[in-house]
C-alpha atoms as a PDB file:
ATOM      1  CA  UNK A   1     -11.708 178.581 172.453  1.00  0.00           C
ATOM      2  CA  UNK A   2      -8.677 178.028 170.186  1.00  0.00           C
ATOM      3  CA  UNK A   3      -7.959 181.187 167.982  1.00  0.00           C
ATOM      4  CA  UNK A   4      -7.374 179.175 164.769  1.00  0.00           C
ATOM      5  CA  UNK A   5     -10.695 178.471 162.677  1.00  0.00           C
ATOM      6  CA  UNK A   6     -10.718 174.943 161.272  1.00  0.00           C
ATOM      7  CA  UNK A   7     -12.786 173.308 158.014  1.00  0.00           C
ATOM      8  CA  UNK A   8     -16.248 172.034 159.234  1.00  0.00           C
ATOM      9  CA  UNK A   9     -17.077 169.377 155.790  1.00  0.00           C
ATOM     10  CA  UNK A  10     -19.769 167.529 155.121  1.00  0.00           C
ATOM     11  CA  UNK A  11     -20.012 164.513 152.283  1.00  0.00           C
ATOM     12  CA  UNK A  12     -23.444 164.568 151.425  1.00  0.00           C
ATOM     13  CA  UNK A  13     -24.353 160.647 150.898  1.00  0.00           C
ATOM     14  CA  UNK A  14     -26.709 158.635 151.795  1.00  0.00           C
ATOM     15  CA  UNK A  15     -26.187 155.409 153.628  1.00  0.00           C
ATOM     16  CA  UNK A  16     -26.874 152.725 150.473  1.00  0.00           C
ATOM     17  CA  UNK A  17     -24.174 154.453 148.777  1.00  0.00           C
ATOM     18  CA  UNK A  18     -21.178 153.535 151.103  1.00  0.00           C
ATOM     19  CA  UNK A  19     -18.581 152.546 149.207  1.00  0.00           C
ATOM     20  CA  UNK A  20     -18.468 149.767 151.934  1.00  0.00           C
ATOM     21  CA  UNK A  21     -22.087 148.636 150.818  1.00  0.00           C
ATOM     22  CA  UNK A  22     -20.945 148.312 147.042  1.00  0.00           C
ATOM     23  CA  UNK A  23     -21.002 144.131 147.228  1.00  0.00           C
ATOM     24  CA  UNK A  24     -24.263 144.152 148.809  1.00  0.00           C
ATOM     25  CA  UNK A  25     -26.478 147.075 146.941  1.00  0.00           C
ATOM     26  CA  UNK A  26     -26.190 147.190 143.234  1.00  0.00           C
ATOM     27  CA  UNK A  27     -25.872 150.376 141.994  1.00  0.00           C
ATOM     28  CA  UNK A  28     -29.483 149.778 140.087  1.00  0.00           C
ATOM     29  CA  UNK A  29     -30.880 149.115 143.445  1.00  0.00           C
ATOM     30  CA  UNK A  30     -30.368 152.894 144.898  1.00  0.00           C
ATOM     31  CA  UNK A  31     -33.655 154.517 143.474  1.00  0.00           C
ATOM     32  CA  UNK A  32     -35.575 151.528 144.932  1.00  0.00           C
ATOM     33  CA  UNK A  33     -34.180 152.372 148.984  1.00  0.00           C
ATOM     34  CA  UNK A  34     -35.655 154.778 151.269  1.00  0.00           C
ATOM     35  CA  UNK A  35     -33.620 157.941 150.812  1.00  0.00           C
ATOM     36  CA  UNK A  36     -33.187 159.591 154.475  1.00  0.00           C
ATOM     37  CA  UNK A  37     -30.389 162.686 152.978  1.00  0.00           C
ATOM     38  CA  UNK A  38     -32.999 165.293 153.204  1.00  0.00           C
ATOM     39  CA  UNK A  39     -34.193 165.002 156.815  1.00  0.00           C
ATOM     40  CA  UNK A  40     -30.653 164.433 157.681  1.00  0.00           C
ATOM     41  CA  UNK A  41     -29.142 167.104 156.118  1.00  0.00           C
ATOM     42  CA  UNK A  42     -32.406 169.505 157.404  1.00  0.00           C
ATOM     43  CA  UNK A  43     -30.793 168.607 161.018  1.00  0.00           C
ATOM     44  CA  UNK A  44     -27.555 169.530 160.172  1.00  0.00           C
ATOM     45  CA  UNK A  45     -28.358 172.608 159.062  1.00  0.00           C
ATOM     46  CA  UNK A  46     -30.348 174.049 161.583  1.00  0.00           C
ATOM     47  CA  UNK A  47     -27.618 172.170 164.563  1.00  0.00           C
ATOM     48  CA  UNK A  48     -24.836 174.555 162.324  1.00  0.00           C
ATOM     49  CA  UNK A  49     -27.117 177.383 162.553  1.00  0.00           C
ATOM     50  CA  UNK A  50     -27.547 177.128 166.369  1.00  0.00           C
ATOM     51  CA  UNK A  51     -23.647 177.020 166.810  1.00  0.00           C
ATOM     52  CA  UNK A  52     -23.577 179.967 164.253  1.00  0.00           C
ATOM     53  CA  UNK A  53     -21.311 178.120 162.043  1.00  0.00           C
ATOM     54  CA  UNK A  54     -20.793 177.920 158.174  1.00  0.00           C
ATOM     55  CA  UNK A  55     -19.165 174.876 156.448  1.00  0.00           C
ATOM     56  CA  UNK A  56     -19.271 173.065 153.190  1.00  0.00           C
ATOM     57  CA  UNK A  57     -20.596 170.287 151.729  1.00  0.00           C
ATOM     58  CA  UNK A  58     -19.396 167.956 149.492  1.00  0.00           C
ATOM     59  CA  UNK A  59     -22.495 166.956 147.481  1.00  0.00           C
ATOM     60  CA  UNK A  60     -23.274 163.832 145.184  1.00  0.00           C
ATOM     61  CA  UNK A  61     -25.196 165.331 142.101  1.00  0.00           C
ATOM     62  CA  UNK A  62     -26.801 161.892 141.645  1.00  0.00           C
ATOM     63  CA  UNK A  63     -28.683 163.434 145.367  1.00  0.00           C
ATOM     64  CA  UNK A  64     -28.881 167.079 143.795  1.00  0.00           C
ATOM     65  CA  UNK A  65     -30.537 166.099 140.673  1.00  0.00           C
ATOM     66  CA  UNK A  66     -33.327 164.375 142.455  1.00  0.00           C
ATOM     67  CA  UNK A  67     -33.253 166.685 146.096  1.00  0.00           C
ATOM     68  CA  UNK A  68     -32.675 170.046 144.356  1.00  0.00           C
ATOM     69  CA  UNK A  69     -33.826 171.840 146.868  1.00  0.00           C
ATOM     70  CA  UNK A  70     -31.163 170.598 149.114  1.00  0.00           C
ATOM     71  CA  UNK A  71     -28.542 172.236 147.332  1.00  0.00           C
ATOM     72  CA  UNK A  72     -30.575 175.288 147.258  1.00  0.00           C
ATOM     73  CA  UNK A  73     -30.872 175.357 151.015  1.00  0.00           C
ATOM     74  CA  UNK A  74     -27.271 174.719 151.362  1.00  0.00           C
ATOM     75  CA  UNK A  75     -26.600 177.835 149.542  1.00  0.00           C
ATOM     76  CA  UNK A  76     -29.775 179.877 151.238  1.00  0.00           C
ATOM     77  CA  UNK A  77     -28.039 179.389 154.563  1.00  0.00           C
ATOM     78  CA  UNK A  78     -24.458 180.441 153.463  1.00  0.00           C
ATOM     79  CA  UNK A  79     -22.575 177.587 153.155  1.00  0.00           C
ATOM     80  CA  UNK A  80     -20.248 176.732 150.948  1.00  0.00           C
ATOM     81  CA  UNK A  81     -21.564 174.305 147.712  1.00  0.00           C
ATOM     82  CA  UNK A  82     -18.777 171.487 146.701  1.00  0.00           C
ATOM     83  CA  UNK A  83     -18.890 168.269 144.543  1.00  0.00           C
ATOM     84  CA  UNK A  84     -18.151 165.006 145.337  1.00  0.00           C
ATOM     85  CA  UNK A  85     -18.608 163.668 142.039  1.00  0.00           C
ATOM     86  CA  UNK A  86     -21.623 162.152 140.394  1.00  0.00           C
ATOM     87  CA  UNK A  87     -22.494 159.067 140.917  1.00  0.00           C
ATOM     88  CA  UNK A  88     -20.031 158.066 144.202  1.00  0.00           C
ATOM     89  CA  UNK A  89     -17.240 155.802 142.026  1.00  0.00           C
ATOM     90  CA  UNK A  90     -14.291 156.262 143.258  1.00  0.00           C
ATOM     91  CA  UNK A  91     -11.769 157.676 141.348  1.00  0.00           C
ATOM     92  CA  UNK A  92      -9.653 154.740 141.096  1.00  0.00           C
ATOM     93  CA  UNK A  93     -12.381 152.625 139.898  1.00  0.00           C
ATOM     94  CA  UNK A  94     -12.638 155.044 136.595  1.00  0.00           C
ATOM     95  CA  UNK A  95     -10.966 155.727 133.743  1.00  0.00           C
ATOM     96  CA  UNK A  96      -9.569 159.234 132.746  1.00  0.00           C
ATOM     97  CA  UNK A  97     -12.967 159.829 130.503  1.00  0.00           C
ATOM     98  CA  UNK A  98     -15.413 158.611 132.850  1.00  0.00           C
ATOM     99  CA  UNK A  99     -13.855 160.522 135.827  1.00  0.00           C
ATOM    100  CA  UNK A 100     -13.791 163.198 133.486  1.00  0.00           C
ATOM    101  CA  UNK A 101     -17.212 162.990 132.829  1.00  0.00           C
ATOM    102  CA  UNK A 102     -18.466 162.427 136.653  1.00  0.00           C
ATOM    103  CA  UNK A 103     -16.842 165.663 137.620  1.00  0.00           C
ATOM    104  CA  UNK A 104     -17.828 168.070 135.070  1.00  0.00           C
ATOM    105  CA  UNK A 105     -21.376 166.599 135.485  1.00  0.00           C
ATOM    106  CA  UNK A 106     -20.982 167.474 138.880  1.00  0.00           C
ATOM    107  CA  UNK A 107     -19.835 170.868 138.849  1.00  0.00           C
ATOM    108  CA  UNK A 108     -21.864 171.407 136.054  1.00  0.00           C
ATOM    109  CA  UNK A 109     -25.159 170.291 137.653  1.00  0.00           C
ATOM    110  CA  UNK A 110     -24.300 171.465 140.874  1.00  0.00           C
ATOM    111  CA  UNK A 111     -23.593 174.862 139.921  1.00  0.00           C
ATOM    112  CA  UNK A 112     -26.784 175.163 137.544  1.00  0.00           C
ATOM    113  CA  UNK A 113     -28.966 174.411 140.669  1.00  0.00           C
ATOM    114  CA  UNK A 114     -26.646 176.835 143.248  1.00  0.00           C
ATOM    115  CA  UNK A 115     -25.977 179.732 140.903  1.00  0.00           C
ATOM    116  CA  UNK A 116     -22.977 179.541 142.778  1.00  0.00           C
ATOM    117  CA  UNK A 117     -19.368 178.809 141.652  1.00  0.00           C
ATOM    118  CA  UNK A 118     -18.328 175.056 143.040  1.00  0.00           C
ATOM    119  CA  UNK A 119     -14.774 175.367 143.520  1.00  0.00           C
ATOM    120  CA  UNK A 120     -14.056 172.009 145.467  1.00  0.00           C
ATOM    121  CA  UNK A 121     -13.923 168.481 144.870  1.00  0.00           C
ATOM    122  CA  UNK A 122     -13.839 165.517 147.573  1.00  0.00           C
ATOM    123  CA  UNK A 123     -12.851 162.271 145.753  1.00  0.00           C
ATOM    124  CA  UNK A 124     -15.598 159.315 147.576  1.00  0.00           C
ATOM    125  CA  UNK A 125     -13.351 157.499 149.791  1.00  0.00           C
ATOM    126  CA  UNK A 126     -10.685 159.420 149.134  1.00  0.00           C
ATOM    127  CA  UNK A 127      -9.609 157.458 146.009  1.00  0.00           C
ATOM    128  CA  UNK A 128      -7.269 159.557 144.495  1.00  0.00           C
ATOM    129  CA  UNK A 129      -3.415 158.185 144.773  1.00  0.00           C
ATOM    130  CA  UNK A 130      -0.520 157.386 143.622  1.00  0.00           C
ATOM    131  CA  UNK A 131      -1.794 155.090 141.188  1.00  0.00           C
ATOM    132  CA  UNK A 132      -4.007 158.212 139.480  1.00  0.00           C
ATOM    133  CA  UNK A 133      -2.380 161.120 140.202  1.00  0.00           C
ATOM    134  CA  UNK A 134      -3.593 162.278 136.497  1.00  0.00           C
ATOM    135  CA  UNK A 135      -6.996 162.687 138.383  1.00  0.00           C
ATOM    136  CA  UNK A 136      -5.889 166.505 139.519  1.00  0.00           C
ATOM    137  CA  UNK A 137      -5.278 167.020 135.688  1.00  0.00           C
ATOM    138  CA  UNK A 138      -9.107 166.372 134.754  1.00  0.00           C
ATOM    139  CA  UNK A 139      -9.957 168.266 137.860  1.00  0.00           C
ATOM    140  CA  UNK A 140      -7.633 171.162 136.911  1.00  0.00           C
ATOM    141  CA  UNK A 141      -9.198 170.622 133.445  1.00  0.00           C
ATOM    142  CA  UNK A 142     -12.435 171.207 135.058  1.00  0.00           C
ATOM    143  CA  UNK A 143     -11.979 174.335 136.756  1.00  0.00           C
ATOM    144  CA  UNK A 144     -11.804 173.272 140.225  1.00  0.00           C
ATOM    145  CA  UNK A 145      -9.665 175.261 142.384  1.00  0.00           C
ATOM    146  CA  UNK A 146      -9.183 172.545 145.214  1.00  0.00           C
ATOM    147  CA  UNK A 147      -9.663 169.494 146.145  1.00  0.00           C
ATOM    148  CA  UNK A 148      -9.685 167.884 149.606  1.00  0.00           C
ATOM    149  CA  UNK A 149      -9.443 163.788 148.309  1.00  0.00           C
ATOM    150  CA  UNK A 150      -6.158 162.440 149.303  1.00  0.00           C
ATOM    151  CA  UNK A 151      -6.092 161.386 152.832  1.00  0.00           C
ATOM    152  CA  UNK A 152      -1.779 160.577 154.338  1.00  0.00           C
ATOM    153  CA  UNK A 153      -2.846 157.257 156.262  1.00  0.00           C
ATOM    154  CA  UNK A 154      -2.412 153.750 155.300  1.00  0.00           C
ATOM    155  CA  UNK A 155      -5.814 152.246 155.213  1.00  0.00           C
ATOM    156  CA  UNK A 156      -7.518 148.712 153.782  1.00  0.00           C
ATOM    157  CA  UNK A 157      -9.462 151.153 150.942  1.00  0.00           C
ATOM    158  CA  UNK A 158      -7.821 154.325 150.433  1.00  0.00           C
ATOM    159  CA  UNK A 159      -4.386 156.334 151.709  1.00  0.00           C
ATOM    160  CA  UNK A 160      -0.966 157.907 150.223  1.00  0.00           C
ATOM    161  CA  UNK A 161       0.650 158.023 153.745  1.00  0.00           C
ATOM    162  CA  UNK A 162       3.437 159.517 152.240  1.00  0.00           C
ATOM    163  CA  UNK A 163       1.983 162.638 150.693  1.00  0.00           C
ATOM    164  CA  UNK A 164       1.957 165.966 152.423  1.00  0.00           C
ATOM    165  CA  UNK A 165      -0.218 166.440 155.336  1.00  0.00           C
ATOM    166  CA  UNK A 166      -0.971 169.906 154.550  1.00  0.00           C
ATOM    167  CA  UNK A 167      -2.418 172.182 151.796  1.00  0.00           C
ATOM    168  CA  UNK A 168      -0.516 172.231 149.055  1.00  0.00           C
ATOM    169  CA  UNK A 169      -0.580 173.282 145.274  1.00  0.00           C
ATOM    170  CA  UNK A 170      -1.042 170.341 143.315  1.00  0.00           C
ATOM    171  CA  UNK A 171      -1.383 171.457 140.013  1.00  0.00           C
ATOM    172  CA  UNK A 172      -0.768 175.078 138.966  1.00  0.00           C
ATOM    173  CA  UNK A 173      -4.117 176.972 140.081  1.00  0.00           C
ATOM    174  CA  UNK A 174      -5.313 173.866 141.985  1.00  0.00           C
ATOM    175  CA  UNK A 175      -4.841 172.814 145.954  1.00  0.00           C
ATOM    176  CA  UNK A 176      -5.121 169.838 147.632  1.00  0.00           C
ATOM    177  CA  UNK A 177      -6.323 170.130 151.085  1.00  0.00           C
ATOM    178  CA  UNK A 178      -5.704 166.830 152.930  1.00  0.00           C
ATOM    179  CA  UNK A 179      -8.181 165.622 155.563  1.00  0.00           C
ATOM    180  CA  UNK A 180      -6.176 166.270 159.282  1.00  0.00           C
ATOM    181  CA  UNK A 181      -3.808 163.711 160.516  1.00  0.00           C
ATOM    182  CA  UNK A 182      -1.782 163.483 163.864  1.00  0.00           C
ATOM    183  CA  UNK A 183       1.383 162.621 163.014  1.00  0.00           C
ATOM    184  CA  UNK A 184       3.318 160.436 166.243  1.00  0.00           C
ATOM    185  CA  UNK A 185       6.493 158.340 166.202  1.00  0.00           C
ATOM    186  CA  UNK A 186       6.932 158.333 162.616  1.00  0.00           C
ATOM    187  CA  UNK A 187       3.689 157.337 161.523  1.00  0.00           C
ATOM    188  CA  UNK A 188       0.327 159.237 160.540  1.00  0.00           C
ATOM    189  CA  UNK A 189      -3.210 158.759 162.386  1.00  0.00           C
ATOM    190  CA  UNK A 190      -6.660 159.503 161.787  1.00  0.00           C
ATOM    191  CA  UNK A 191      -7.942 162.763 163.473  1.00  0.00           C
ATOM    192  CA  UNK A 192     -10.707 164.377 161.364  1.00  0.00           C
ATOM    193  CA  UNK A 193     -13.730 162.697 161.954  1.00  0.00           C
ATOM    194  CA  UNK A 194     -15.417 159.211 160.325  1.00  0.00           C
ATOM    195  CA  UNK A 195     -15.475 156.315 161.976  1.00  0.00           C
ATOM    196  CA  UNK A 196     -12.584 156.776 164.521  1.00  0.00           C
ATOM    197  CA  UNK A 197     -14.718 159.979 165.531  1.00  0.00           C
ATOM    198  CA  UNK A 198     -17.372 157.422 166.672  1.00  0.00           C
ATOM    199  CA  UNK A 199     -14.792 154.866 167.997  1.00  0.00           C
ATOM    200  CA  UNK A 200     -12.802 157.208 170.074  1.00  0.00           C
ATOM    201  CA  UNK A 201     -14.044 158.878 173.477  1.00  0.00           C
ATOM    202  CA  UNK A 202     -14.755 162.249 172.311  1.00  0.00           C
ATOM    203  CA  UNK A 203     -12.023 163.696 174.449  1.00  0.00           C
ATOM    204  CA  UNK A 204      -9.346 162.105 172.311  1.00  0.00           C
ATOM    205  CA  UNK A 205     -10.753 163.596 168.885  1.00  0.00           C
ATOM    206  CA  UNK A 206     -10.961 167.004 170.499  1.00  0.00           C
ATOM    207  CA  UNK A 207      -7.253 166.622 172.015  1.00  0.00           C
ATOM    208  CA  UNK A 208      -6.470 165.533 168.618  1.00  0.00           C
ATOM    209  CA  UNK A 209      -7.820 168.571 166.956  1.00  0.00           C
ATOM    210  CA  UNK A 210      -6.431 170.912 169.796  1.00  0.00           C
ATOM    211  CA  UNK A 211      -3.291 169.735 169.504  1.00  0.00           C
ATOM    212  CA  UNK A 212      -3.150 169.489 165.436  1.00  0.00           C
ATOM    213  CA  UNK A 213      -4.418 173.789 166.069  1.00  0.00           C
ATOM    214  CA  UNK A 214      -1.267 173.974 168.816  1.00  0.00           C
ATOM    215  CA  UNK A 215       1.486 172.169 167.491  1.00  0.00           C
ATOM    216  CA  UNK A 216       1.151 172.707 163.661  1.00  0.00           C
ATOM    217  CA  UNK A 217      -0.586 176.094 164.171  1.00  0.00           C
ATOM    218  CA  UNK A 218      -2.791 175.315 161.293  1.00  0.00           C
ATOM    219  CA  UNK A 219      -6.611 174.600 160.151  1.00  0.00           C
ATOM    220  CA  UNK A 220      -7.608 171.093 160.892  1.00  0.00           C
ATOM    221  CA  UNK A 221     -10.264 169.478 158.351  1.00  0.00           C
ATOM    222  CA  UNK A 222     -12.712 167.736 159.941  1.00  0.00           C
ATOM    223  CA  UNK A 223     -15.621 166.053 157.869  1.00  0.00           C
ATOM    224  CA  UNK A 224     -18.596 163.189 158.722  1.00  0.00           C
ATOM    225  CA  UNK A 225     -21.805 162.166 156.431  1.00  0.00           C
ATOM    226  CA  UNK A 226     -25.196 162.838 157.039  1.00  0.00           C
ATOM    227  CA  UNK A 227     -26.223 159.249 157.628  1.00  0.00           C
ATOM    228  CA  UNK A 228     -23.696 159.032 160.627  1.00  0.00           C
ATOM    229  CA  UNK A 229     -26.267 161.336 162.558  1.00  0.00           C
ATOM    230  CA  UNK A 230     -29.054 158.504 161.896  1.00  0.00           C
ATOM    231  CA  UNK A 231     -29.376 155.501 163.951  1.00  0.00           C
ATOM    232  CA  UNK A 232     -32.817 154.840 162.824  1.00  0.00           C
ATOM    233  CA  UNK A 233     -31.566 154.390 159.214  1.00  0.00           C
ATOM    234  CA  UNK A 234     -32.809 151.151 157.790  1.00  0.00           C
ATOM    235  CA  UNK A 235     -30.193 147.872 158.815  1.00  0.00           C
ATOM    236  CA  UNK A 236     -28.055 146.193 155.951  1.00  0.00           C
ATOM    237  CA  UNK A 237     -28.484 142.651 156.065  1.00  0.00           C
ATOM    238  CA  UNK A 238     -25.370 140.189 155.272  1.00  0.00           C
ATOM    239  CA  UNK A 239     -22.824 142.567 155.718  1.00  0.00           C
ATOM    240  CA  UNK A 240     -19.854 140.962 156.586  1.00  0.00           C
ATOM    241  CA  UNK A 241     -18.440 142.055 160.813  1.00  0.00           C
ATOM    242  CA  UNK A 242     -16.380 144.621 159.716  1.00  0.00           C
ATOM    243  CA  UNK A 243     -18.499 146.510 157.689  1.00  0.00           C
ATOM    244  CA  UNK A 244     -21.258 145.931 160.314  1.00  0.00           C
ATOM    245  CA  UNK A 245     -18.928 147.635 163.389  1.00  0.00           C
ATOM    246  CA  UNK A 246     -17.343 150.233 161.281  1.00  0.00           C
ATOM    247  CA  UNK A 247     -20.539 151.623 159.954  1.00  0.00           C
ATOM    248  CA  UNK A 248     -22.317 151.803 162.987  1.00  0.00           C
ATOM    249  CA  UNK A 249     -20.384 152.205 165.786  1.00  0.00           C
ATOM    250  CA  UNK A 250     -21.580 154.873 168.490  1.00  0.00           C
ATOM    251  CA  UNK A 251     -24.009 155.816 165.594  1.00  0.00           C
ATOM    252  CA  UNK A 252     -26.325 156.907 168.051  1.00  0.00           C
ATOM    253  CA  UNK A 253     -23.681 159.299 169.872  1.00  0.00           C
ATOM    254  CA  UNK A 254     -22.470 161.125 166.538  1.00  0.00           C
ATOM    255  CA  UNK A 255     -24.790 163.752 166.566  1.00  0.00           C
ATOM    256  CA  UNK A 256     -24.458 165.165 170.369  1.00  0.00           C
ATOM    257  CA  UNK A 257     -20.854 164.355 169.753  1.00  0.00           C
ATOM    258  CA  UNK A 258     -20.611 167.118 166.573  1.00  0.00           C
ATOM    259  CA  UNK A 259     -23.016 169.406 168.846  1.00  0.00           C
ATOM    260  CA  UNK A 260     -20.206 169.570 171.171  1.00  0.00           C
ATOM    261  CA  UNK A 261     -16.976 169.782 168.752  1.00  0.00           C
ATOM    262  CA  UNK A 262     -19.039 173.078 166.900  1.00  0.00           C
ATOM    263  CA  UNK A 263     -18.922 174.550 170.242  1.00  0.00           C
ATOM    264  CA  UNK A 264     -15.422 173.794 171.679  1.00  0.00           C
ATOM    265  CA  UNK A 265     -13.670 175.313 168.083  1.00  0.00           C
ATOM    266  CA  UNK A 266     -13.883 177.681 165.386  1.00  0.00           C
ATOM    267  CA  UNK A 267     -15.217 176.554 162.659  1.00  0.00           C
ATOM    268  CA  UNK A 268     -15.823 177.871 158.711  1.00  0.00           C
ATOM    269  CA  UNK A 269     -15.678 176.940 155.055  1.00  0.00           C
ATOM    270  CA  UNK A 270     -12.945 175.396 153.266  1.00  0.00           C
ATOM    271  CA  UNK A 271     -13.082 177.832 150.663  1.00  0.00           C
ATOM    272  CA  UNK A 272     -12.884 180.519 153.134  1.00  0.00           C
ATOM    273  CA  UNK A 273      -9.566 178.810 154.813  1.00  0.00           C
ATOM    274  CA  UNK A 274      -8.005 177.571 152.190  1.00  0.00           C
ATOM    275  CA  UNK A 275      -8.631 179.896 149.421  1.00  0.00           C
ATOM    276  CA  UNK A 276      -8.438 183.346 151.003  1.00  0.00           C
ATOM    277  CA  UNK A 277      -5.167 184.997 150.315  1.00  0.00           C
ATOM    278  CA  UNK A 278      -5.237 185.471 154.281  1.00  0.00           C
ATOM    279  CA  UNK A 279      -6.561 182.154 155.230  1.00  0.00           C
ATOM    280  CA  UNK A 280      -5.124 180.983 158.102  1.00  0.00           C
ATOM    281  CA  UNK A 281      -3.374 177.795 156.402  1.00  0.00           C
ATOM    282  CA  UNK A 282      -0.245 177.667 154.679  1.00  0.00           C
ATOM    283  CA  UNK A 283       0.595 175.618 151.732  1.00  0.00           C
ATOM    284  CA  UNK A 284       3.212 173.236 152.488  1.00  0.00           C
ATOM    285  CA  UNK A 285       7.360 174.037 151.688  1.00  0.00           C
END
């Protein structure tokens, strides 16, 4: 097994509140759908427990305010309690107040229920970029001491492909831990889980990981949702085909697939990695 422990993440979500789904489930619709976060996340838990490893999730306080006992068992069991917001707007979608508001709800909320400080933030969809860098100012604001919510890829809905691709300070007191990338002829790629972890053949995410640990000699962050591990979650209808495919694809293989990658690395918090004065990743020059 590689030597170098990497960032095991979770963004606690449920399936109706894909960004992706947005133009086909209101936001007023979400109380009415069967909510499937608590079995899923039960599973997760124990399959982390087997494997003996801790990680941390990014949770949605609209979940924790109505599945308390969620974030309690996320803290029972050692892991590490984050935010990703309130209500799952992205970041670029709000204003400075309202984001403002959304993450100190968050932490606030979150931390009430925990009794444990929450010291990272995952933007949904990785919305913060170079059109809102003032977002690291409200989360500075906030107390947050990192954030993981910038991903260095050029995408249809989110990416800054030309920001750093590792930790870095941001702000003064405040990190921002960018999801992994493999960087090859000049361009970044996708290596840290989502959908191109259920599009690829295994084997390529774990060379991809391996050789992120080998070359860069640094902590890869890898991250999926809980929903991703259930292919009996109810069907969207009228989704347009790309939607459809990207959501679930290999949905039904996710779950051995994350069995295997918790056993073929070392895996631990982010606040443990990133945060420890001797964490094994350095900020970027």
């Amino acid at each position: 097994m590689n030597k170098i422990r990497n960032a095991m993440s979770i963004d606690v979500e449920d399936y109706f509140q894909v960004s992706a789904f947005a133009p086909y489930i209101a936001r007023g619709e979400w109380d009415a759908r069967e909510c499937r976060v608590e079995r899923n996340i039960a599973r997760i838990l124990d399959l982390l427990d087997a494997k003996q490893v801790k990680a941390t999730f990014f949770t949605l306080g609209w979940i924790a305010q109505r599945y308390p006992q969620i974030v309690r068992e996320i803290v029972a069991r050692g892991h590490e309690l984050a935010s990703h917001g309130f209500g799952h707007e992205r970041a670029s979608d709000l204003d400075r107040a309202a984001f403002l508001k959304d993450v100190g709800d968050a932490k606030a909320l979150l931390e009430d229920l925990g009794g444990v400080e929450v010291k990272g933030y995952r933007a949904p969809s990785f919305s913060i970029g170079k059109d809102n860098l003032w977002a690291f100012d409200v989360l500075q604001e906030c107390g947050y001491r990192y954030s993981s919510s910038v991903y260095p890829i050029e995408h249809d809905h989110y990416g800054m492909p030309d920001s750093p691709r590792f930790a870095y300070e941001v702000r003064p007191g405040l990190i921002e831990v960018p999801v992994t990338t493999l960087r090859w002829r000049g361009k970044n790629y996708p290596s840290s889980g989502g959908g191109w972890f259920r599009l690829l053949p295994y084997g390529v995410s774990r060379w991809m990981i391996e050789r992120f640990n080998r070359i860069e000699g640094r902590s890869a962050v890898f991250y999926f949702h809980p929903w991703e591990i259930d292919p009996e979650q109810p069907r969207i209808p009228g989704i347009d085909a790309k939607t459809r495919f990207r959501h679930y694809v290999n949905i039904g293989r996710t779950e051995s697939r994350i069995e295997q990658l918790l056993g073929d690395f070392a895996w631990g918090r982010m606040d443990e990695i990133f945060l420890a004065p001797t964490g094994a990743e350095r900020l970027a020059a």
